[in-house]
Protein backbone atom coordinates (compact mmCIF):
# COMPACT_ATOMS: atom_id res chain seq x y z
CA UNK A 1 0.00 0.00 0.00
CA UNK A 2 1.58 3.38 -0.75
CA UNK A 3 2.41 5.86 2.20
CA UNK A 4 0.28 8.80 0.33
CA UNK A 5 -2.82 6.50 0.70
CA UNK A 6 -5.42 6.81 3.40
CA UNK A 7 -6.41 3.79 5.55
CA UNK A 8 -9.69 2.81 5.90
CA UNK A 9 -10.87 3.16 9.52
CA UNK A 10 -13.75 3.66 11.59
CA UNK A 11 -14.64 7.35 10.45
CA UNK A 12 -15.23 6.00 6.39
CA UNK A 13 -18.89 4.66 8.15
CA UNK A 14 -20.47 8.12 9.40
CA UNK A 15 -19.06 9.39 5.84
CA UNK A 16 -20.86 6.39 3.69
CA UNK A 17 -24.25 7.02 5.91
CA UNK A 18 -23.92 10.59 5.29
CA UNK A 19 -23.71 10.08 1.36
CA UNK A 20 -26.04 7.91 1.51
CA UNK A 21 -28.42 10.21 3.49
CA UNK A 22 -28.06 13.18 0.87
CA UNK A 23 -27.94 10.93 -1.94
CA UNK A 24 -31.66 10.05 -1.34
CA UNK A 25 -32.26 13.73 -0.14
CA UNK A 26 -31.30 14.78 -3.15
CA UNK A 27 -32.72 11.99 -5.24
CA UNK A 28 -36.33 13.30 -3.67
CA UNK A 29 -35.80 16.96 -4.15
CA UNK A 30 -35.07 16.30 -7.83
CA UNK A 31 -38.11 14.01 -8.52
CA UNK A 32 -40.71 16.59 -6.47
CA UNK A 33 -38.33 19.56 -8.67
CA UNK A 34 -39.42 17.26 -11.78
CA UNK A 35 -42.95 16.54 -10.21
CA UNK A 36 -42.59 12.94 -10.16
CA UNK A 37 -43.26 11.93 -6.49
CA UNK A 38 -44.09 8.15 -5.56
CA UNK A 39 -47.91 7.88 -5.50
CA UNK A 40 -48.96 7.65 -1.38
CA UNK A 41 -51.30 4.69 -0.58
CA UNK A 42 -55.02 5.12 0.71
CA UNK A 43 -56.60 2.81 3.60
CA UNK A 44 -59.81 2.83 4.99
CA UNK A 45 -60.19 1.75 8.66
CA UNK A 46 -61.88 0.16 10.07
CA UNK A 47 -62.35 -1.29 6.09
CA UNK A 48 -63.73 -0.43 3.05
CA UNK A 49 -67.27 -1.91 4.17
CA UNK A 50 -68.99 0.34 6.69
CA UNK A 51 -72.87 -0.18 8.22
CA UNK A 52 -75.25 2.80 7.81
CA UNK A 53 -74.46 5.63 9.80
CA UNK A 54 -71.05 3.90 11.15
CA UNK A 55 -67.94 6.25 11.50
CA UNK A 56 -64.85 5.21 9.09
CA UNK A 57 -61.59 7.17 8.80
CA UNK A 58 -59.40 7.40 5.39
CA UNK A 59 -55.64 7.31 5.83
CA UNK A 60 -53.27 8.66 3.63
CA UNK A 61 -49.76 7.54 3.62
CA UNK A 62 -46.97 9.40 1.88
CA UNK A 63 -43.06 9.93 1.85
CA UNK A 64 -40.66 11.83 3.97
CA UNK A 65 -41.27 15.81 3.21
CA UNK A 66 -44.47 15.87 2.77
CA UNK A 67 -45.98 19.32 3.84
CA UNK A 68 -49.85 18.63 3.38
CA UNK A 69 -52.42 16.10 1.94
CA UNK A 70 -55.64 16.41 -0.26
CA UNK A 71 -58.33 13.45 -0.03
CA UNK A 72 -60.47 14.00 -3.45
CA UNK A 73 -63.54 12.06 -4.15
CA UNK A 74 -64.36 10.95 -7.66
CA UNK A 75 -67.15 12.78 -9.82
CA UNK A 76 -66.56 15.75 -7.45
CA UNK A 77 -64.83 18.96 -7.30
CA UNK A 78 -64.39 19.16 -3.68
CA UNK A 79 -61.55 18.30 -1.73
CA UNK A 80 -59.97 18.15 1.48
CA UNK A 81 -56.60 18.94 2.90
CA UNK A 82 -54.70 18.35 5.89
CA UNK A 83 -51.76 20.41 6.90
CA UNK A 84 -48.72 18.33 8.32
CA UNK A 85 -45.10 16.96 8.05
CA UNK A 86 -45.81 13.54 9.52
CA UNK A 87 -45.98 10.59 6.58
CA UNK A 88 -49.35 9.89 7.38
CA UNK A 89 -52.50 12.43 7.33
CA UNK A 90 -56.10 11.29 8.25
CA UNK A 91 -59.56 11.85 7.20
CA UNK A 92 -62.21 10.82 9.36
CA UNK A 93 -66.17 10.13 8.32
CA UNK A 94 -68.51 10.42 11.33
CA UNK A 95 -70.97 9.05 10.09
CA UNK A 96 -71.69 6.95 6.06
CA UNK A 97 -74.56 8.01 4.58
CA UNK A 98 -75.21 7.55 0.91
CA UNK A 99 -73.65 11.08 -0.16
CA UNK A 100 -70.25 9.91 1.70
CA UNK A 101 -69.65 6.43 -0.24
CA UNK A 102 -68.05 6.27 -3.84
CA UNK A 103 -64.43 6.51 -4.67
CA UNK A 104 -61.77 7.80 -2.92
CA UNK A 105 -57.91 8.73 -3.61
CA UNK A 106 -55.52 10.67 -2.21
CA UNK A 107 -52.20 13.06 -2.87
CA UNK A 108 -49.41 14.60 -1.08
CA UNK A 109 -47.51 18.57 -1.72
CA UNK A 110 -43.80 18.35 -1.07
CA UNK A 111 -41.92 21.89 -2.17
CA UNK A 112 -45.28 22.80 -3.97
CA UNK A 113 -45.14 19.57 -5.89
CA UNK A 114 -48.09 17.66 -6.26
CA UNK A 115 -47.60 13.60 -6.09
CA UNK A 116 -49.31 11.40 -8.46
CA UNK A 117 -52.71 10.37 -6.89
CA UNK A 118 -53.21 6.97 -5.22
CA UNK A 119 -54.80 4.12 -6.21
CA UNK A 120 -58.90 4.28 -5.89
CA UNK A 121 -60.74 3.63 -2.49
CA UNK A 122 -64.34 1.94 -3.04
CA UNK A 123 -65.83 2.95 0.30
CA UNK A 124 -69.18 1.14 0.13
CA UNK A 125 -72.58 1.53 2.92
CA UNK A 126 -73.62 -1.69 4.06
CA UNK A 127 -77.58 -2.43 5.36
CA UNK A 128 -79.04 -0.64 3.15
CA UNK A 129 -81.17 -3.29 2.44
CA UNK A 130 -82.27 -6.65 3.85
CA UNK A 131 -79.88 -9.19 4.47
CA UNK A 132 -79.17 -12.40 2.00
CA UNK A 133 -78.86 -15.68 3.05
CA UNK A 134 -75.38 -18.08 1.98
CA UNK A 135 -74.74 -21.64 1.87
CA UNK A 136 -72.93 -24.38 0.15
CA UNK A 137 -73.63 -26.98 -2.02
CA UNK A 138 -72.91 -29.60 -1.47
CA UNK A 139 -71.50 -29.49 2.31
CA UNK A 140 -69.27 -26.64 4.07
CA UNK A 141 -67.19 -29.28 4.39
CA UNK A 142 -65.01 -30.00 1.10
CA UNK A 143 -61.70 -32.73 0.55
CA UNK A 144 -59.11 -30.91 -0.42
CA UNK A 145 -58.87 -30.17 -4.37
CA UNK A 146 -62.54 -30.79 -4.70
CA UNK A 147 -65.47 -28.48 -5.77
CA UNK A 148 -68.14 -26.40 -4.06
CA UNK A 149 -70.79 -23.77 -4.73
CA UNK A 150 -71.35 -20.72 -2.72
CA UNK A 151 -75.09 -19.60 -3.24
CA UNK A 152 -76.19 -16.32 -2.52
CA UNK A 153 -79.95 -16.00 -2.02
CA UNK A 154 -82.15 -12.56 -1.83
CA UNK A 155 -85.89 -12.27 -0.65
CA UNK A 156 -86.09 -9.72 -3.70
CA UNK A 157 -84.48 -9.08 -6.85
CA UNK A 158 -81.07 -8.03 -7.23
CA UNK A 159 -78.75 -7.48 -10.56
CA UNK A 160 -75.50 -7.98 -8.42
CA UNK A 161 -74.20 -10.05 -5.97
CA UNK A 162 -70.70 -9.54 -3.43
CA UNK A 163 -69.10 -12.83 -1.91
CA UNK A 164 -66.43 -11.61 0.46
CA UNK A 165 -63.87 -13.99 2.49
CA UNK A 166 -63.54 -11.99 6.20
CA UNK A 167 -60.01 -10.45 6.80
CA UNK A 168 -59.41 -10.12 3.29
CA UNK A 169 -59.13 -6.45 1.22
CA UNK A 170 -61.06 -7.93 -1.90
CA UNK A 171 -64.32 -9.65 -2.83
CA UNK A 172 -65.69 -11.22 -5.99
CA UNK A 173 -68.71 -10.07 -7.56
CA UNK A 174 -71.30 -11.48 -10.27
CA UNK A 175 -74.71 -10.99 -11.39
CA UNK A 176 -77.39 -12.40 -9.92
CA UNK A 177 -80.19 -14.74 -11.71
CA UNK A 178 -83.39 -15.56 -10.37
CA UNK A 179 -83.06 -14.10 -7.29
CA UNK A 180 -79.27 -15.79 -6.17
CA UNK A 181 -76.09 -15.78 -6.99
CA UNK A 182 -73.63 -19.06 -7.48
CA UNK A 183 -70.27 -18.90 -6.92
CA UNK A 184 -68.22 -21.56 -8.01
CA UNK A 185 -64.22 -22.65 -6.42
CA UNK A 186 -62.70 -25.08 -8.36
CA UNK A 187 -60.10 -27.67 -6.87
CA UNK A 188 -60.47 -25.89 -3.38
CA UNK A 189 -57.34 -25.57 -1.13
CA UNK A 190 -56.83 -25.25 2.32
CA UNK A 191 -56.06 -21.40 1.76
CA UNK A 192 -59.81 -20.73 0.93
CA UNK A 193 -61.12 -22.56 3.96
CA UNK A 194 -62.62 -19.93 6.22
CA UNK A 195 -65.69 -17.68 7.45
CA UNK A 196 -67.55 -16.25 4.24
CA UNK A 197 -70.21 -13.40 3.81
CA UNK A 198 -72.21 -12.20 0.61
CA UNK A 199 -73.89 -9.26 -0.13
CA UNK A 200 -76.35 -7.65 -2.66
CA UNK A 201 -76.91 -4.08 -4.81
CA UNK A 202 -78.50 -2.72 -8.00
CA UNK A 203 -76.38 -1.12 -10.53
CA UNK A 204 -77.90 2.06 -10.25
CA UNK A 205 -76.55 2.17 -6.89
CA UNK A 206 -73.46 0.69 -6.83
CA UNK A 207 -72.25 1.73 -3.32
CA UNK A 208 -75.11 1.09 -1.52
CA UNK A 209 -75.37 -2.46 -0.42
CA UNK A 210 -77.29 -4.97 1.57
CA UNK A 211 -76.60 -6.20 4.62
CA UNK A 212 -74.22 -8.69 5.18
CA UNK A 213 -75.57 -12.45 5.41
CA UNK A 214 -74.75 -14.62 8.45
CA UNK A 215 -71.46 -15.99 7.96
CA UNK A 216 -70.66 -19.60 6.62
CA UNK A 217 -67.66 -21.29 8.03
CA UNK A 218 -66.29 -23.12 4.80
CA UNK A 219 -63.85 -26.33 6.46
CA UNK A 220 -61.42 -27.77 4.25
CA UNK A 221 -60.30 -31.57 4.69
CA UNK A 222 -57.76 -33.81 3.85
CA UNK A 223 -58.43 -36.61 2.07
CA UNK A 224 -57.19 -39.14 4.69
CA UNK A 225 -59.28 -37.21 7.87
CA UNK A 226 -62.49 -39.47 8.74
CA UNK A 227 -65.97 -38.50 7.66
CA UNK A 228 -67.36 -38.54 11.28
CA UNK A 229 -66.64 -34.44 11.90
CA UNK A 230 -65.13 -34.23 15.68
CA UNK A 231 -65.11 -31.28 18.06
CA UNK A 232 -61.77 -29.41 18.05
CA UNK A 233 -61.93 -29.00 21.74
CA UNK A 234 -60.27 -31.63 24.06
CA UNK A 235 -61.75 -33.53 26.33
CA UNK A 236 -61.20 -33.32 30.16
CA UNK A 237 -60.11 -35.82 32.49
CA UNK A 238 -63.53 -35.89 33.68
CA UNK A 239 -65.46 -37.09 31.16
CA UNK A 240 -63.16 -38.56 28.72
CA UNK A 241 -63.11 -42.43 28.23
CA UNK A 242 -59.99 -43.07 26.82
CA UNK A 243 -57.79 -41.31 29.27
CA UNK A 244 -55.09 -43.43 29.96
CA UNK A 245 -55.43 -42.62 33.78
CA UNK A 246 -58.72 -43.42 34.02
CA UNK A 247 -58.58 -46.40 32.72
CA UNK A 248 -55.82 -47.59 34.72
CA UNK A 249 -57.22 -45.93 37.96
CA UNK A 250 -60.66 -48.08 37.16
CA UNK A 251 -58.86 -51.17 35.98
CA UNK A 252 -56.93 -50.71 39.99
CA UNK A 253 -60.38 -50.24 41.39
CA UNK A 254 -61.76 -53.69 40.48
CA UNK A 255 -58.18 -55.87 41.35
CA UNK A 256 -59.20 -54.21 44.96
CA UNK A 257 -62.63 -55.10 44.76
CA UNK A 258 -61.62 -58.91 43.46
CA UNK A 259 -59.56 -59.43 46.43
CA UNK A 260 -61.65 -57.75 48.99
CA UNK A 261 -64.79 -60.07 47.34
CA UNK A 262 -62.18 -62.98 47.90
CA UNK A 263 -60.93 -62.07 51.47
CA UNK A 264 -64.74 -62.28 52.17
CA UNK A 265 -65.72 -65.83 51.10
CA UNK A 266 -62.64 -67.36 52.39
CA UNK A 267 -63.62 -65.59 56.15
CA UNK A 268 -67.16 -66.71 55.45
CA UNK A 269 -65.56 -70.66 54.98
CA UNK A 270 -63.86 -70.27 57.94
CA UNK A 271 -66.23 -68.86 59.92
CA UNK A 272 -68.68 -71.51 58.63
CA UNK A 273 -66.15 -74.39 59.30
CA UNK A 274 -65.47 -73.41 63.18
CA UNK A 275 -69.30 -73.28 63.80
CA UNK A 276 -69.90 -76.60 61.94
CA UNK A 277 -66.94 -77.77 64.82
CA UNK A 278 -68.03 -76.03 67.49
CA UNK A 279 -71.44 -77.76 67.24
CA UNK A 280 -70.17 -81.09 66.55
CA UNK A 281 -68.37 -81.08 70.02
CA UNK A 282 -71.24 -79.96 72.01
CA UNK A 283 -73.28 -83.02 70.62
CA UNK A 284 -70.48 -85.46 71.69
CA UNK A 285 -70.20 -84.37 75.37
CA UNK A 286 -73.25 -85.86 76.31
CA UNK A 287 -72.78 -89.24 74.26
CA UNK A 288 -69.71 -89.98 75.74
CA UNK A 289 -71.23 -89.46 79.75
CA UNK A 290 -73.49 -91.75 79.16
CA UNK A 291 -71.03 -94.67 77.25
CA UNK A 292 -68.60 -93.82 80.28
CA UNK A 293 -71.92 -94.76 83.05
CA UNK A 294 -73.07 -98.15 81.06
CA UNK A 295 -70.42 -100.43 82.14
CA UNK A 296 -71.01 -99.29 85.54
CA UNK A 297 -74.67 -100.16 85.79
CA UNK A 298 -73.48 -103.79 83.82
CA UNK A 299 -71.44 -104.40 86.73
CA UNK A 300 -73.98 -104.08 89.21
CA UNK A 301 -76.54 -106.11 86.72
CA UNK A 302 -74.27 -108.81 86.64
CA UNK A 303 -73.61 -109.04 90.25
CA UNK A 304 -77.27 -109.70 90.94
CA UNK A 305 -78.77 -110.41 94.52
CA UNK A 306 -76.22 -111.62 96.73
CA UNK A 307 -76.87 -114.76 98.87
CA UNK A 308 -76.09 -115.14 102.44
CA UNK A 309 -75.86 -119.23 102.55
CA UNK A 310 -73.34 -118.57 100.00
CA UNK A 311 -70.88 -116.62 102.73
């Protein structure tokens, strides 16, 4: 290495971060110079769905140097704007009425530079009319890669129909026919398996939908699980039948009750045996007092009357 050339040490790292810092400073100032800045992205929370008369607030999120946000509403000329530096600026809704719905995006001002808009918002007013009902055909319960139906049914006439999968951003629509909907998933996975909703609306009122239908809880099986469907909750000690402790604790319980059964009979045996004894001696007492005074009276029998002449 030559003696003229600097060695690299700890204070090349603040320089590189510093470079780098500018370099993207400058990289921003140039593209908001040009009027090129990154489009900012547009959420709704708590979603895009909201029930009559239910607040909902619009967030826009930009880039560093933002000074101010506009929230513009397709079809109209009215806007509004929020002063701030922070990278996020929010709009809130008190209250969705039919005026409030349609589409929404959003922009950011950085050195008086606009940014290019976002992508649209479909905020949409839910219960506006009655709610559908949804099942599926054949089961809610479907072998993996098989098919199933999702039918959508109104109590009145409808040209559209929503299905929409809960925790998910976006829903599938289709027109209706005779008063439902079908919707149709092909070789099913266990991705699609969960709790699913449907909705209805005219066309002339796109934004204004139905309430939602009770949920359907669509369970996805493997091939190789039994038919017989079985409660995912366990089951306690208590009532459980195939608890190995159990089993062995009752399996203990009638060895005890064996041997206690057998300690019984073979007292009862006994106890019959020394009373069977016990009696058999009393009867023999007397028997043998009265063999023991027999020869006795013989003798005096066979002495007979004793004659004097024969002294």
């Amino acid at each position: 290495m030559s003696p003229l050339s600097p060695e690299p040490g700890p204070t090349m790292f603040p320089s590189l971060v510093t470079l780098l810092v500018f370099g993207l400073w400058l990289s921003q100032r140039i593209r908001a110079q040009e009027g090129t800045l990154p489009s900012p992205t547009l959420q709704a929370d708590p979603g895009p769905l909201i029930p009559l008369k239910k607040p909902v607030t619009l967030r826009c999120q930009g880039f560093p140097g933002a000074d101010m946000y506009r929230l513009r509403k397709e079809g109209s000329s009215q806007y509004r704007d929020v002063a701030t530096t922070r990278r996020e600026a929010e709009f809130p809704i008190p209250s969705v009425v039919p005026n409030t719905t349609g589409s929404y995006y959003c922009l950011y001002k950085s050195q008086s530079h606009w940014s290019q808009p976002s992508q649209p918002l479909r905020l949409v007013m839910t219960d506006w009319y009655d709610k559908p009902s949804l099942s599926a055909l054949p089961s809610p319960e479907v072998f993996l890669g098989n098919n199933v139906t999702l039918r959508c049914r109104s109590q009145q006439w409808f040209e559209n129909y929503v299905l929409h999968k809960e925790g998910e951003a976006g829903y599938t629509q289709k027109e209706g026919k005779w008063y439902r909907a079908d919707f149709h998933l092909s070789e099913v996975t266990a991705a699609q398996g969960g709790s699913y909703r449907c909705y209805s609306f005219h066309l002339d009122t796109i934004y204004e939908w139905s309430a939602p239908s009770d949920p359907l809880e669509l369970r996805i099986r493997a091939t190789d699980e039994p038919q017989l469907h079985v409660s995912s909750k366990p089951l306690s000690s208590a009532n459980s039948t195939t608890n190995p402790a159990a089993q062995n604790y009752t399996v203990g319980n009638l060895i005890r009750l064996g041997l206690a059964g057998l300690v019984l009979i073979i007292l009862g045996i006994l106890l019959v045996e020394a009373r069977c004894s016990q009696s058999g001696a009393l009867r023999s007492g007397p028997e043998v007092a009265a063999q023991a005074a027999i020869p006795g009276q013989r003798a005096k029998q066979s002495l007979g009357p004793v004659n004097l002449q024969d002294l």
